[in-house]
C-alpha atoms as a PDB file:
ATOM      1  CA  UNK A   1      13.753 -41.224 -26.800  1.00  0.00           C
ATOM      2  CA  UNK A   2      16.162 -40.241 -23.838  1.00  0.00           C
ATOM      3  CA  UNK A   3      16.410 -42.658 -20.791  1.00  0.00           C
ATOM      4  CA  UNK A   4      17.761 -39.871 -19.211  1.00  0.00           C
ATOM      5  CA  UNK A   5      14.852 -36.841 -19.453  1.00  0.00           C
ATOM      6  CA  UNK A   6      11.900 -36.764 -18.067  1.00  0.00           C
ATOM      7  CA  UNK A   7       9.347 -34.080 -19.259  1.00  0.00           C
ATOM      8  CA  UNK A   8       5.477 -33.769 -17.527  1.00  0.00           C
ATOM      9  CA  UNK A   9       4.845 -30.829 -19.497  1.00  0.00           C
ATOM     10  CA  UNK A  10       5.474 -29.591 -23.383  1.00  0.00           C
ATOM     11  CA  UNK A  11       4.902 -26.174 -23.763  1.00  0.00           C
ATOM     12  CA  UNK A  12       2.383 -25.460 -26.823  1.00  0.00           C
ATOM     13  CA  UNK A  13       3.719 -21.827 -27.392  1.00  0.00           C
ATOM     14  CA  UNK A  14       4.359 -20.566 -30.975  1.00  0.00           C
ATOM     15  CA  UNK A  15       7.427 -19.314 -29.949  1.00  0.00           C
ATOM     16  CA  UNK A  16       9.634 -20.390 -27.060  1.00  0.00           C
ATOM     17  CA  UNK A  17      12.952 -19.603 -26.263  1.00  0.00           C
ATOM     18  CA  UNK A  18      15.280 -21.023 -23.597  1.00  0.00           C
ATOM     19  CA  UNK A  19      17.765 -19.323 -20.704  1.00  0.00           C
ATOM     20  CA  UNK A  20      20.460 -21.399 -19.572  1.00  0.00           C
ATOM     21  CA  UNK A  21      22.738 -21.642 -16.285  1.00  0.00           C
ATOM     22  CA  UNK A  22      24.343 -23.769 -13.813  1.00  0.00           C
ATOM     23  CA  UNK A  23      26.036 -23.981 -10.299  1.00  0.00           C
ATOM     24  CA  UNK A  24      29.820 -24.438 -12.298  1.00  0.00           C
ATOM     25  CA  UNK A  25      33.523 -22.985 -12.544  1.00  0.00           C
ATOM     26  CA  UNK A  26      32.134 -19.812 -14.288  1.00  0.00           C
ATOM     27  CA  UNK A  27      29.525 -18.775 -11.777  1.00  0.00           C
ATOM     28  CA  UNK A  28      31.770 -14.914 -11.004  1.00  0.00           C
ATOM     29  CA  UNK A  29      28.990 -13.046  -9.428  1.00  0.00           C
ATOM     30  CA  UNK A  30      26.409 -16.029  -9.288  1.00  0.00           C
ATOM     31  CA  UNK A  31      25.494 -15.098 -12.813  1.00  0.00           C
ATOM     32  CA  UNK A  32      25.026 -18.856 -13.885  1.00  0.00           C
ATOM     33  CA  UNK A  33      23.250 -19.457 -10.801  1.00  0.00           C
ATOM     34  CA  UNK A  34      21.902 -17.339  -9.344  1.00  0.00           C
ATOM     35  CA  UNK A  35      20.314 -14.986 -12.507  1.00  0.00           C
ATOM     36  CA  UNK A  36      18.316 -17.877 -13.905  1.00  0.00           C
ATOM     37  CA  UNK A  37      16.916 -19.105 -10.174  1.00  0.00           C
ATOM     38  CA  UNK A  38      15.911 -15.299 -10.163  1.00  0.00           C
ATOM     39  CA  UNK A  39      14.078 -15.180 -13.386  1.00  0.00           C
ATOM     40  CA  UNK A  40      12.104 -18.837 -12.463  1.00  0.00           C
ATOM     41  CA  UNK A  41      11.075 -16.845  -9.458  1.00  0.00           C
ATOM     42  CA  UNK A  42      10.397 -13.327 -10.728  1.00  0.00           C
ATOM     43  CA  UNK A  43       8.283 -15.204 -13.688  1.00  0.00           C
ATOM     44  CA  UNK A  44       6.704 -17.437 -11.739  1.00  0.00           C
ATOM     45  CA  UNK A  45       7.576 -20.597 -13.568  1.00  0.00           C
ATOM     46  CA  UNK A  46       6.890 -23.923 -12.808  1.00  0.00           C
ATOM     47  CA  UNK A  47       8.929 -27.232 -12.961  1.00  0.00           C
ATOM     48  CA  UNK A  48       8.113 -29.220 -16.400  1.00  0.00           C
ATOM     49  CA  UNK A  49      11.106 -31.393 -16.284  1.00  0.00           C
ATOM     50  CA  UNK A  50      14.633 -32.430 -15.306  1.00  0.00           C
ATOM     51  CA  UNK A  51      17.803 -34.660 -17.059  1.00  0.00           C
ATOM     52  CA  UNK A  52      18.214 -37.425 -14.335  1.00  0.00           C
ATOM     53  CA  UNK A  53      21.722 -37.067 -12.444  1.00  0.00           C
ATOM     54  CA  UNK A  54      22.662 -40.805 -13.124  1.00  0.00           C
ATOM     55  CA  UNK A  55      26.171 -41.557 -14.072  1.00  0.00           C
ATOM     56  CA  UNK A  56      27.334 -37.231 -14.120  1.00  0.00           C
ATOM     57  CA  UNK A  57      28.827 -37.087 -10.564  1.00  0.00           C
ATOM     58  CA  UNK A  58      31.278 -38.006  -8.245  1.00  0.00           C
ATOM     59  CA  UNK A  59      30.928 -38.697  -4.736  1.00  0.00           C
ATOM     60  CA  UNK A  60      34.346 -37.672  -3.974  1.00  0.00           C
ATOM     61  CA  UNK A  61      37.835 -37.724  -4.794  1.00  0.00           C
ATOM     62  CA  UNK A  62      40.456 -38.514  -1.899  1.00  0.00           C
ATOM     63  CA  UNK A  63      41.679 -35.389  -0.143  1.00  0.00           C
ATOM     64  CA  UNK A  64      38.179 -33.305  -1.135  1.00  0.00           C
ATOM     65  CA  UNK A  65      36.517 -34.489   1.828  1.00  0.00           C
ATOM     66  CA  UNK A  66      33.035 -33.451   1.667  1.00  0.00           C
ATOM     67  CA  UNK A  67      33.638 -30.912  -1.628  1.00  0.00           C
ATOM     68  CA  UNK A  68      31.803 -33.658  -4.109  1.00  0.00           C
ATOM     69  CA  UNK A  69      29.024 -34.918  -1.900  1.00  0.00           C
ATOM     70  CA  UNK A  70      25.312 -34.091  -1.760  1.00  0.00           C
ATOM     71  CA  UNK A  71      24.727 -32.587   1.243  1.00  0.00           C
ATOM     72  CA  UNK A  72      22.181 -33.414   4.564  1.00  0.00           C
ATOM     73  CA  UNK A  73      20.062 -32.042   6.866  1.00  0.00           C
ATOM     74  CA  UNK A  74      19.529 -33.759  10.214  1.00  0.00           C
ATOM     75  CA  UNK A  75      17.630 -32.632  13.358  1.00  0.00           C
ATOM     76  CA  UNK A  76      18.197 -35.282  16.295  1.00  0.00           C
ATOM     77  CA  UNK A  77      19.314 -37.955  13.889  1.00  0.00           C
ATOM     78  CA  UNK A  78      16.675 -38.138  11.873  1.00  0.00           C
ATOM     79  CA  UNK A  79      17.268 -37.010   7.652  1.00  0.00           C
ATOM     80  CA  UNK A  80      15.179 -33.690   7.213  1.00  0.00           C
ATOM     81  CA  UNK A  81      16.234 -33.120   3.729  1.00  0.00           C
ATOM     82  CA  UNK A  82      19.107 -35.067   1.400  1.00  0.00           C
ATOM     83  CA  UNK A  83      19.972 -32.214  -1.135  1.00  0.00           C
ATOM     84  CA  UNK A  84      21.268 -33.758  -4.585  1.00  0.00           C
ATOM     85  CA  UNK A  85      22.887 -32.858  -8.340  1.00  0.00           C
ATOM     86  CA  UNK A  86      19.541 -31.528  -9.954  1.00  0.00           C
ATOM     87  CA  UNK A  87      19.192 -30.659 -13.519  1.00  0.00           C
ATOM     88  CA  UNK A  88      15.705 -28.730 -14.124  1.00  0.00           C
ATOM     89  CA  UNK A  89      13.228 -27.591 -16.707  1.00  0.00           C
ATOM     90  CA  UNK A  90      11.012 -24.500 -15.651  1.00  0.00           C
ATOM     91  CA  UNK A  91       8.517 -22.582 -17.999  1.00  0.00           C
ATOM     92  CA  UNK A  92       6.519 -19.515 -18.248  1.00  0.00           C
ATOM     93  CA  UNK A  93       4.387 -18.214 -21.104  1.00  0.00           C
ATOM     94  CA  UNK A  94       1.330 -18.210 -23.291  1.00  0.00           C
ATOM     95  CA  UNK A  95      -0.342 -19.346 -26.303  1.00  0.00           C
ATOM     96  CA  UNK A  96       2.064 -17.233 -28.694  1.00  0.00           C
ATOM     97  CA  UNK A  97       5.330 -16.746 -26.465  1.00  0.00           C
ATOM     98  CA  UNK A  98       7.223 -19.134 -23.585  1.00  0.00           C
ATOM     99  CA  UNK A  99      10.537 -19.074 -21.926  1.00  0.00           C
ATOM    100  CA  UNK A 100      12.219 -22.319 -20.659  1.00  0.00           C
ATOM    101  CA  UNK A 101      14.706 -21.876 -17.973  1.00  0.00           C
ATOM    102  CA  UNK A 102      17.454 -24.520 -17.039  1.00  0.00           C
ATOM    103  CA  UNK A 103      19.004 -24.603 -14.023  1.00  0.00           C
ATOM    104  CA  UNK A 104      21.733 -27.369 -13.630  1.00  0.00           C
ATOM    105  CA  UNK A 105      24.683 -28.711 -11.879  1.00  0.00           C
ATOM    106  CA  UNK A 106      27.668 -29.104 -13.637  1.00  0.00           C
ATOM    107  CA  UNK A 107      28.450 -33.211 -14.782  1.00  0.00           C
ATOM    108  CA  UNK A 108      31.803 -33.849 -13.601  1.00  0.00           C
ATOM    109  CA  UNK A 109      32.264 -36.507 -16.304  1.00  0.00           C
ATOM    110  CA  UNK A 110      29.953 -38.355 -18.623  1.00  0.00           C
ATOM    111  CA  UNK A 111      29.279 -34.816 -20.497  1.00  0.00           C
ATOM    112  CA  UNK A 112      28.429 -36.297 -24.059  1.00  0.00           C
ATOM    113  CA  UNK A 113      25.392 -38.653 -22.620  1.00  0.00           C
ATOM    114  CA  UNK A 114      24.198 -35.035 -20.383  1.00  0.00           C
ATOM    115  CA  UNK A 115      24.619 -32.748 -23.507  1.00  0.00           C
ATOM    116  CA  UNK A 116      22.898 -35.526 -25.464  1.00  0.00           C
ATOM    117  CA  UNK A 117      20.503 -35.450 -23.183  1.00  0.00           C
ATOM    118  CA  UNK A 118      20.225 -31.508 -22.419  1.00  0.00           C
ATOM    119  CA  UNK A 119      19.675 -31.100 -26.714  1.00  0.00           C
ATOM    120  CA  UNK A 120      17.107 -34.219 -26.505  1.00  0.00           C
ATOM    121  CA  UNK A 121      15.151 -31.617 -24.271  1.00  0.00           C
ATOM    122  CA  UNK A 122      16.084 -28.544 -26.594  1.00  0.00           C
ATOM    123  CA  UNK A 123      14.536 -30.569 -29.428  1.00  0.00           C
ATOM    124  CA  UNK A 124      11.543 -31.909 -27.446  1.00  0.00           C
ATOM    125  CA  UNK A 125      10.323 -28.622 -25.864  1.00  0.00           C
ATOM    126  CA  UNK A 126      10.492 -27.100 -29.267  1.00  0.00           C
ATOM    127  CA  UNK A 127      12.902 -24.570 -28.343  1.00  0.00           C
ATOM    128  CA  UNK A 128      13.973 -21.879 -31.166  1.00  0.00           C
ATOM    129  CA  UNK A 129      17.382 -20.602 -29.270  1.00  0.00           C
ATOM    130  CA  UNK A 130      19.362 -21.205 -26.403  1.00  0.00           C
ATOM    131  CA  UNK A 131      21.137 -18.635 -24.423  1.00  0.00           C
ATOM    132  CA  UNK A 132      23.375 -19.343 -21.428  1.00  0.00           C
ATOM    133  CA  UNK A 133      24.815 -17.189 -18.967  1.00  0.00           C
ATOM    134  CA  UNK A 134      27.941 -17.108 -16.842  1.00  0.00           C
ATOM    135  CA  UNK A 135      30.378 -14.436 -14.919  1.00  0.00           C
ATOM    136  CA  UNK A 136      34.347 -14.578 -14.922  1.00  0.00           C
ATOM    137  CA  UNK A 137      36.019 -12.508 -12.230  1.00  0.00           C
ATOM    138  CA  UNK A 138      38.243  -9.756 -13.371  1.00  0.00           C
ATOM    139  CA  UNK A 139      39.721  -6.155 -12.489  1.00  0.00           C
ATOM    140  CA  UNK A 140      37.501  -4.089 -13.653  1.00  0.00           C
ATOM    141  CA  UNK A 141      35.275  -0.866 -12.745  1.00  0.00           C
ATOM    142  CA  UNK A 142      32.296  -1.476  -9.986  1.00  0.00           C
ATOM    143  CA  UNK A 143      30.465   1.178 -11.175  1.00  0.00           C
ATOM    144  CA  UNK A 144      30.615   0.624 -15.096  1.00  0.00           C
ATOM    145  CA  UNK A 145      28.268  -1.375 -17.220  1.00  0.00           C
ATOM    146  CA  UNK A 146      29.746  -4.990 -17.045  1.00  0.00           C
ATOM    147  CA  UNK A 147      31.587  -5.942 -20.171  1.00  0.00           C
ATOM    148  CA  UNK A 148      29.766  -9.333 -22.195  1.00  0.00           C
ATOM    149  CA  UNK A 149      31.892 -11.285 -23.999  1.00  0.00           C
ATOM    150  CA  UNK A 150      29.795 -13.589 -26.372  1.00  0.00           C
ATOM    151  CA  UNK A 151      30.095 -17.034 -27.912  1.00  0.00           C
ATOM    152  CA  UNK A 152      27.699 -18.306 -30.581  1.00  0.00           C
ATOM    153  CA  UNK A 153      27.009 -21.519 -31.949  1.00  0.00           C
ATOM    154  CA  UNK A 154      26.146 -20.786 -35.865  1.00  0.00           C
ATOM    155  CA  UNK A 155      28.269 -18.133 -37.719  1.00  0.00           C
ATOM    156  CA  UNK A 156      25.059 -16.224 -39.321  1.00  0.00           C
ATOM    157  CA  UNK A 157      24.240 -15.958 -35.433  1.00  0.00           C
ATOM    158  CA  UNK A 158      27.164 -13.000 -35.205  1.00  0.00           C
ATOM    159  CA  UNK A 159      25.766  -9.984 -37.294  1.00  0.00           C
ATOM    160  CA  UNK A 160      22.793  -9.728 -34.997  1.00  0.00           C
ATOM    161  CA  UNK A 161      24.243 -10.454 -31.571  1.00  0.00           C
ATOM    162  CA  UNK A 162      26.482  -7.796 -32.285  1.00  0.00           C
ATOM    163  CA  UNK A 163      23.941  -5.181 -32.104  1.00  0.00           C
ATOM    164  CA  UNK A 164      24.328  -6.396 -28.220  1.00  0.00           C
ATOM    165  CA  UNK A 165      26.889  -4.293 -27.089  1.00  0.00           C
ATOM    166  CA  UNK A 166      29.436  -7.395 -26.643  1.00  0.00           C
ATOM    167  CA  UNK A 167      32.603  -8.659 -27.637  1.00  0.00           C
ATOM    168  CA  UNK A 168      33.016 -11.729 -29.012  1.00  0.00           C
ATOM    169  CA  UNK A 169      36.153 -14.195 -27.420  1.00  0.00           C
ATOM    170  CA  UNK A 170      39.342 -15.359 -28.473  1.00  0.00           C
ATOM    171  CA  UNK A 171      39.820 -17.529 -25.790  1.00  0.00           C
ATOM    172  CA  UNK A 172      41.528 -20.586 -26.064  1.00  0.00           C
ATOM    173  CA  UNK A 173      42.200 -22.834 -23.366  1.00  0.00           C
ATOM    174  CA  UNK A 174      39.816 -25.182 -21.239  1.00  0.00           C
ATOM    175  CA  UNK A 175      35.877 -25.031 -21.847  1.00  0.00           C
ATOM    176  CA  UNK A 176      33.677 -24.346 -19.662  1.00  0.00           C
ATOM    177  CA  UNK A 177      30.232 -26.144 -19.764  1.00  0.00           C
ATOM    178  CA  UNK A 178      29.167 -23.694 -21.609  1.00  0.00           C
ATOM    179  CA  UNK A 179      31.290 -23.161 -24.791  1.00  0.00           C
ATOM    180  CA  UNK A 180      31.546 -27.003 -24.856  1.00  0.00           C
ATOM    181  CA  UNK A 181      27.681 -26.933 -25.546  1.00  0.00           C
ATOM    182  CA  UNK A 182      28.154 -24.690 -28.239  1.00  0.00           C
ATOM    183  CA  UNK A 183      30.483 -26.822 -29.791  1.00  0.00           C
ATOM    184  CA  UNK A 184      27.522 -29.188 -29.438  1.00  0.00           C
ATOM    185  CA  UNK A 185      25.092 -27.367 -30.522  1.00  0.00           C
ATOM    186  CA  UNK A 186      26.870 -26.674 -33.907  1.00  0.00           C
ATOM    187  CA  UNK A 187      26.749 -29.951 -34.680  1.00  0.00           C
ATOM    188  CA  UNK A 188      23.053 -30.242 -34.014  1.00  0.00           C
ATOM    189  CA  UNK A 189      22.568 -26.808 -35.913  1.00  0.00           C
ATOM    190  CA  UNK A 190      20.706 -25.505 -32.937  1.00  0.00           C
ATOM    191  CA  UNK A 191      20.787 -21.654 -32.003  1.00  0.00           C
ATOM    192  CA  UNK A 192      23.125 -21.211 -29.057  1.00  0.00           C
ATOM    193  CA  UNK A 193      24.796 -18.616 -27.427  1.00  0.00           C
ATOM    194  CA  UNK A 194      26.735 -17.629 -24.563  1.00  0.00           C
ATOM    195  CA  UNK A 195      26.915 -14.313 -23.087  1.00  0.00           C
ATOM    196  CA  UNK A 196      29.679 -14.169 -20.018  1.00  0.00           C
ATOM    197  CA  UNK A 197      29.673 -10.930 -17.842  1.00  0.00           C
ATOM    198  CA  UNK A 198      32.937  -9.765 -16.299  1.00  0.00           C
ATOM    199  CA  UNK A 199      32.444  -9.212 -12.266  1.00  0.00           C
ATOM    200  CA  UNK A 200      34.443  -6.871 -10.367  1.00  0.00           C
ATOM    201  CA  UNK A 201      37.599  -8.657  -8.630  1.00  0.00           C
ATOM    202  CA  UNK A 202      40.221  -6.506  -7.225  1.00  0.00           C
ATOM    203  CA  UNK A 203      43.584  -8.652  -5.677  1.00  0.00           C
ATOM    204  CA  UNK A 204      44.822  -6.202  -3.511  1.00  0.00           C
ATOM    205  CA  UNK A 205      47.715  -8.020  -2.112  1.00  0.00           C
ATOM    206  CA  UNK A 206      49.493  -6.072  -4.094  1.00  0.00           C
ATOM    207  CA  UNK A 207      48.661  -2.791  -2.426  1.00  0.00           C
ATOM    208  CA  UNK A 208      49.454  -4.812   1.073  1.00  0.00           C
ATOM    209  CA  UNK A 209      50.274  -8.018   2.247  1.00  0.00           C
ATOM    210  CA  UNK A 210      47.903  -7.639   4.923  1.00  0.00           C
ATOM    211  CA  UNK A 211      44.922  -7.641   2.416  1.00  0.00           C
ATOM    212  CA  UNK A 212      43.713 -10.597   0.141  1.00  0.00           C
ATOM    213  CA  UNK A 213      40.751  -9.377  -1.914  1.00  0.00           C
ATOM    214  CA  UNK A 214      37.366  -7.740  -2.885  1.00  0.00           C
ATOM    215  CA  UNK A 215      35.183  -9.285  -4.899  1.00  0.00           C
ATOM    216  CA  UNK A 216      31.219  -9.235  -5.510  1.00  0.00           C
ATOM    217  CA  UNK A 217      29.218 -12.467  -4.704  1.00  0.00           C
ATOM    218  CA  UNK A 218      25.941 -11.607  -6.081  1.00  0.00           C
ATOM    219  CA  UNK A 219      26.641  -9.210  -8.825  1.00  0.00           C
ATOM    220  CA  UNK A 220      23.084  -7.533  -9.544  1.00  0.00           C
ATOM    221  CA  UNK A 221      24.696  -4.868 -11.789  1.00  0.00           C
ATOM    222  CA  UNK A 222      25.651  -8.113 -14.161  1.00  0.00           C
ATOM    223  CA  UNK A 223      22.357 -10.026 -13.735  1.00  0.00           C
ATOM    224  CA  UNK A 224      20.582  -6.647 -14.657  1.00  0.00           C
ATOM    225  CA  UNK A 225      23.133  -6.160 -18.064  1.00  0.00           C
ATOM    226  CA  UNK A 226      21.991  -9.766 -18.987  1.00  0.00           C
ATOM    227  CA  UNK A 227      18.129  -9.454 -18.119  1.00  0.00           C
ATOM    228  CA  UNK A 228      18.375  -6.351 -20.070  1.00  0.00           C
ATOM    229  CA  UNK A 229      19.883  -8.451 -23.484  1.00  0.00           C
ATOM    230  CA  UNK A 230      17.434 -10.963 -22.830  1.00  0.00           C
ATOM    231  CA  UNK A 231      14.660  -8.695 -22.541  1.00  0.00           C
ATOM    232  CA  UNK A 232      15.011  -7.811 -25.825  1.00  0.00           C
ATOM    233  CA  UNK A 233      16.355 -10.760 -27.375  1.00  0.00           C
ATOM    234  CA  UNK A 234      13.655 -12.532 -26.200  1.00  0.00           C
ATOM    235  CA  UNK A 235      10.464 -10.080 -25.924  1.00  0.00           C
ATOM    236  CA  UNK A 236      10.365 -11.402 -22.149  1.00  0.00           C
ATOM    237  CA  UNK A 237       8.714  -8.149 -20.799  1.00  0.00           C
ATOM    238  CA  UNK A 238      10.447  -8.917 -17.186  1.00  0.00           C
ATOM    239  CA  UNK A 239      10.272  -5.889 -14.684  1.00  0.00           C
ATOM    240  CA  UNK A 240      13.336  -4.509 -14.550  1.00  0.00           C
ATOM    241  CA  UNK A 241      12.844  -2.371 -11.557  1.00  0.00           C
ATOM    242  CA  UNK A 242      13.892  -4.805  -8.972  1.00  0.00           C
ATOM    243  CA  UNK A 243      17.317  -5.419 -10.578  1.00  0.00           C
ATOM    244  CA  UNK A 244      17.762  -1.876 -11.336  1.00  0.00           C
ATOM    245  CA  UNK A 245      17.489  -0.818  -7.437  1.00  0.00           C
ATOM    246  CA  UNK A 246      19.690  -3.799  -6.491  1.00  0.00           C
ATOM    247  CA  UNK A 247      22.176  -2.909  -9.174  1.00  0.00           C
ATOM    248  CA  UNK A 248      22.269   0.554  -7.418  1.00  0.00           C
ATOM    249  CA  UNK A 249      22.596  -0.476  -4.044  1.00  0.00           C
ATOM    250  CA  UNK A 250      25.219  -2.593  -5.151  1.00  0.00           C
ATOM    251  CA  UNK A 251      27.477   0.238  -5.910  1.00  0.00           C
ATOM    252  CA  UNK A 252      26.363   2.135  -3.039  1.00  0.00           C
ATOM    253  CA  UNK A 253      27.665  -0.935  -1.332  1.00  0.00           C
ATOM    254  CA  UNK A 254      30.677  -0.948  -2.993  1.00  0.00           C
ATOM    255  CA  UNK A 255      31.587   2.879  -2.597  1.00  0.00           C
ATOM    256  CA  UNK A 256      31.071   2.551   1.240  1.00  0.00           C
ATOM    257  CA  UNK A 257      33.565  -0.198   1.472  1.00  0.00           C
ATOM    258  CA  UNK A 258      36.094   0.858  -0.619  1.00  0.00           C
ATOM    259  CA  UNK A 259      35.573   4.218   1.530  1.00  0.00           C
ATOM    260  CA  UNK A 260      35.977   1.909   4.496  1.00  0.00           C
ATOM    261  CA  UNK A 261      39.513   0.962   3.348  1.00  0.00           C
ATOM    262  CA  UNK A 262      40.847   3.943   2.489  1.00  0.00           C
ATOM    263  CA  UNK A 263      40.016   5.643   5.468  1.00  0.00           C
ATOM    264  CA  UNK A 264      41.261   2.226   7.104  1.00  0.00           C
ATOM    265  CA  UNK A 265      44.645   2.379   5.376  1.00  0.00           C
ATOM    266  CA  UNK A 266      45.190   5.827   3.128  1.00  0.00           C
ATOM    267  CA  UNK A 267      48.485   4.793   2.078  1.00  0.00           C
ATOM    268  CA  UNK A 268      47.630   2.069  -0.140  1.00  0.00           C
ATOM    269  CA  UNK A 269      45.407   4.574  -1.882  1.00  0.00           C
ATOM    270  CA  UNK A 270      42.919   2.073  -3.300  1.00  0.00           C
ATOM    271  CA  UNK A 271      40.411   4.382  -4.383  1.00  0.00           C
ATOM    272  CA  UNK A 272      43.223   6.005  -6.794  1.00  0.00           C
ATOM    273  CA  UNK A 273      43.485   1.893  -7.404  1.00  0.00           C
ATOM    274  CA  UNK A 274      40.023   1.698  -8.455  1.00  0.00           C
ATOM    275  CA  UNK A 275      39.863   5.195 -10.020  1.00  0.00           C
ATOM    276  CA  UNK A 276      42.639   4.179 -12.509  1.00  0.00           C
ATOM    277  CA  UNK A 277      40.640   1.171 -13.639  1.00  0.00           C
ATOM    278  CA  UNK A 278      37.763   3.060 -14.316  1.00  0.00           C
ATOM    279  CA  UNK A 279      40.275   5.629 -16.902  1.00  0.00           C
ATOM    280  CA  UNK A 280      41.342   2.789 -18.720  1.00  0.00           C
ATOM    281  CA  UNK A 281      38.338   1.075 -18.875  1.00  0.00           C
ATOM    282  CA  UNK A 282      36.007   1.454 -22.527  1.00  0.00           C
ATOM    283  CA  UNK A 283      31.868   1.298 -21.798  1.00  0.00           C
ATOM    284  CA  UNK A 284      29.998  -0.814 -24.085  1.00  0.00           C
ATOM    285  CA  UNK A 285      26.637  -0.031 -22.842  1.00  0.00           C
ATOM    286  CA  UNK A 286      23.485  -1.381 -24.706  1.00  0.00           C
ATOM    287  CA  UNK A 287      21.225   0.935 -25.898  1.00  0.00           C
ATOM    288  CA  UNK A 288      18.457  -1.072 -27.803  1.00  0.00           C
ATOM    289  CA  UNK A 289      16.841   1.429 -30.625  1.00  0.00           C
ATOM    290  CA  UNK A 290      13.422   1.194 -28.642  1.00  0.00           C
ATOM    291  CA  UNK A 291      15.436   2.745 -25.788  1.00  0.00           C
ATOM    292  CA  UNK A 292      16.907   5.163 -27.366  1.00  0.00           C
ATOM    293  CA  UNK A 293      13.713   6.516 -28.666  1.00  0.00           C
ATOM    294  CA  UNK A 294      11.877   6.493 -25.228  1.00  0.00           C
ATOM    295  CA  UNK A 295      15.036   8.432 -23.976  1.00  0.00           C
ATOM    296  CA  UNK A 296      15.118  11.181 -26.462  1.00  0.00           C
ATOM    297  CA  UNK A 297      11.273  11.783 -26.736  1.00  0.00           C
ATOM    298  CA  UNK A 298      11.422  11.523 -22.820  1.00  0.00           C
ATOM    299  CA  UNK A 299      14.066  14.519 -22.794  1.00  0.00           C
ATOM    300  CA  UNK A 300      11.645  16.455 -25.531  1.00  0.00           C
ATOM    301  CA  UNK A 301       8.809  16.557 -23.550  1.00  0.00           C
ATOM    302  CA  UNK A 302      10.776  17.581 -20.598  1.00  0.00           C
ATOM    303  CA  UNK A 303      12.311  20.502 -22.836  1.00  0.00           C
ATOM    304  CA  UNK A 304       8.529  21.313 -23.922  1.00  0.00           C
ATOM    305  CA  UNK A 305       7.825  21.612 -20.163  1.00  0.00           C
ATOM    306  CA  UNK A 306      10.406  24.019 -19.060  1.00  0.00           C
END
């Protein structure tokens, strides 16, 4: 029993998986955000839960102003809408498969009683894995397939994950919320994983003094890398299509605007900028054997046409 979680609905599912994210330090292209809001909605899942925000926030510290603070709505003095920390359980499936997603806000302090209480859930919904997302900013290609860096919770966990095209960290420094939930998990011997995409950041005061930066916001060519992993970790059967065309018309996006600069200001020649990226920059681009097969017999009968 958890004080702290409350759960209206337990999945029956033979199988059920869970996808993991929050509104935190490593949100680089709203991946921990904004990709697991997009699969509640694209699957249509509904609330079953939530870990209760007592005792994980602060309202603020002095000097942060409003930074810390839940934030209000008012229309002629009168409170329209108070929005607070949340921490929420969603779920979508059948009789042999589910998915749980999480969507939380990171505890500022107080994390052992909210990862107690987050693997209270894990073991209550019945959950067989646990995969959480997040982006990091970094120089890298716009047009490339995003680079995953992976950490896993139980060391017989590494032989299969890396059949998915990602490299696994030797970081050491501060944790994020999610590596410190591995650490977690570990000790609960619970399947958990962490798969971190790299999002296009380019500091180009050092081309000019004039300019600050360029970096993506919503990075759908990331969300789509991870939805793709997930797919097929998972057997989620997710439509890929809408990610795909906003992946595209993300770099469409991007090859305007860099465009935009250099005709703006040729001599800080920032396409050669992002061009030499791109050279020095090694594809790891996941190509699941079901893929691969679809691909070559797709080029066969296309041969067997002509």
């Amino acid at each position: 029993m958890n004080d702290l979680v409350e759960l209206w609905e337990k999945p029956v599912a033979d199988e059920i998986h869970m996808i993991v994210g929050w509104h935190q330090w490593a949100d680089a292209g709203a991946v921990s955000s904004g990709l697991p809001q997009y699969l509640i909605d694209q699957t249509g899942a509904g609330k079953i839960g939530e870990v209760k925000p007592n005792g994980f926030y602060l309202f603020q510290i002095p000097g942060t102003h409003h930074f810390l603070r839940p934030e209000i709505k008012l229309d002629e003095g009168y409170r329209k809408e108070l929005r607070t920390r949340k921490n929420e359980f969603f779920y979508s499936g059948d009789d042999s498969k589910g998915l749980v997603v999480f969507l939380g806000d990171e505890p500022h302090l107080n994390v052992e009683r909210y990862a107690e209480a987050f693997f209270y859930a894990v073991e209550e919904l019945g959950v067989k894995r646990v995969a959480a997302v997040g982006g990091v900013y970094g120089a890298m290609p716009y047009d490339k397939d995003r680079e995953i860096s992976c950490v896993y919770s139980l060391p017989e966990m590494k032989e299969e994950l890396a059949e998915y095209a990602v490299k696994f960290s030797n970081y050491e420094g501060g944790t994020t919320i999610g590596t410190y939930f591995v650490d977690r998990a570990e000790q609960s011997e619970v399947e958990f994983l962490v798969f971190y995409a790299f999002v296009p950041a380019y500091d180009l005061s050092q081309l000019s003094t004039h300019l600050q930066g360029l970096r993506i916001e919503n990075d759908f060519k990331a969300w789509y890398d991870l939805t793709r992993r997930l797919n097929h970790m998972f057997d989620l059967e997710i439509d890929l299509s809408d990610l795909r065309r906003r992946s595209d018309e993300l770099t469409s996006s991007m090859d305007y605007k860099i465009d935009e600069l250099k005709r703006a200001m040729p001599q800080l020649k920032i396409r050669e900028y992002v061009e030499g990226l791109s050279r020095d920059f090694v594809e790891m681009p996941f190509m699941p054997l079901g893929e691969v097969w679809e691909r070559e017999l797709g080029d066969l009968f296309e041969d067997m046409e002509d």
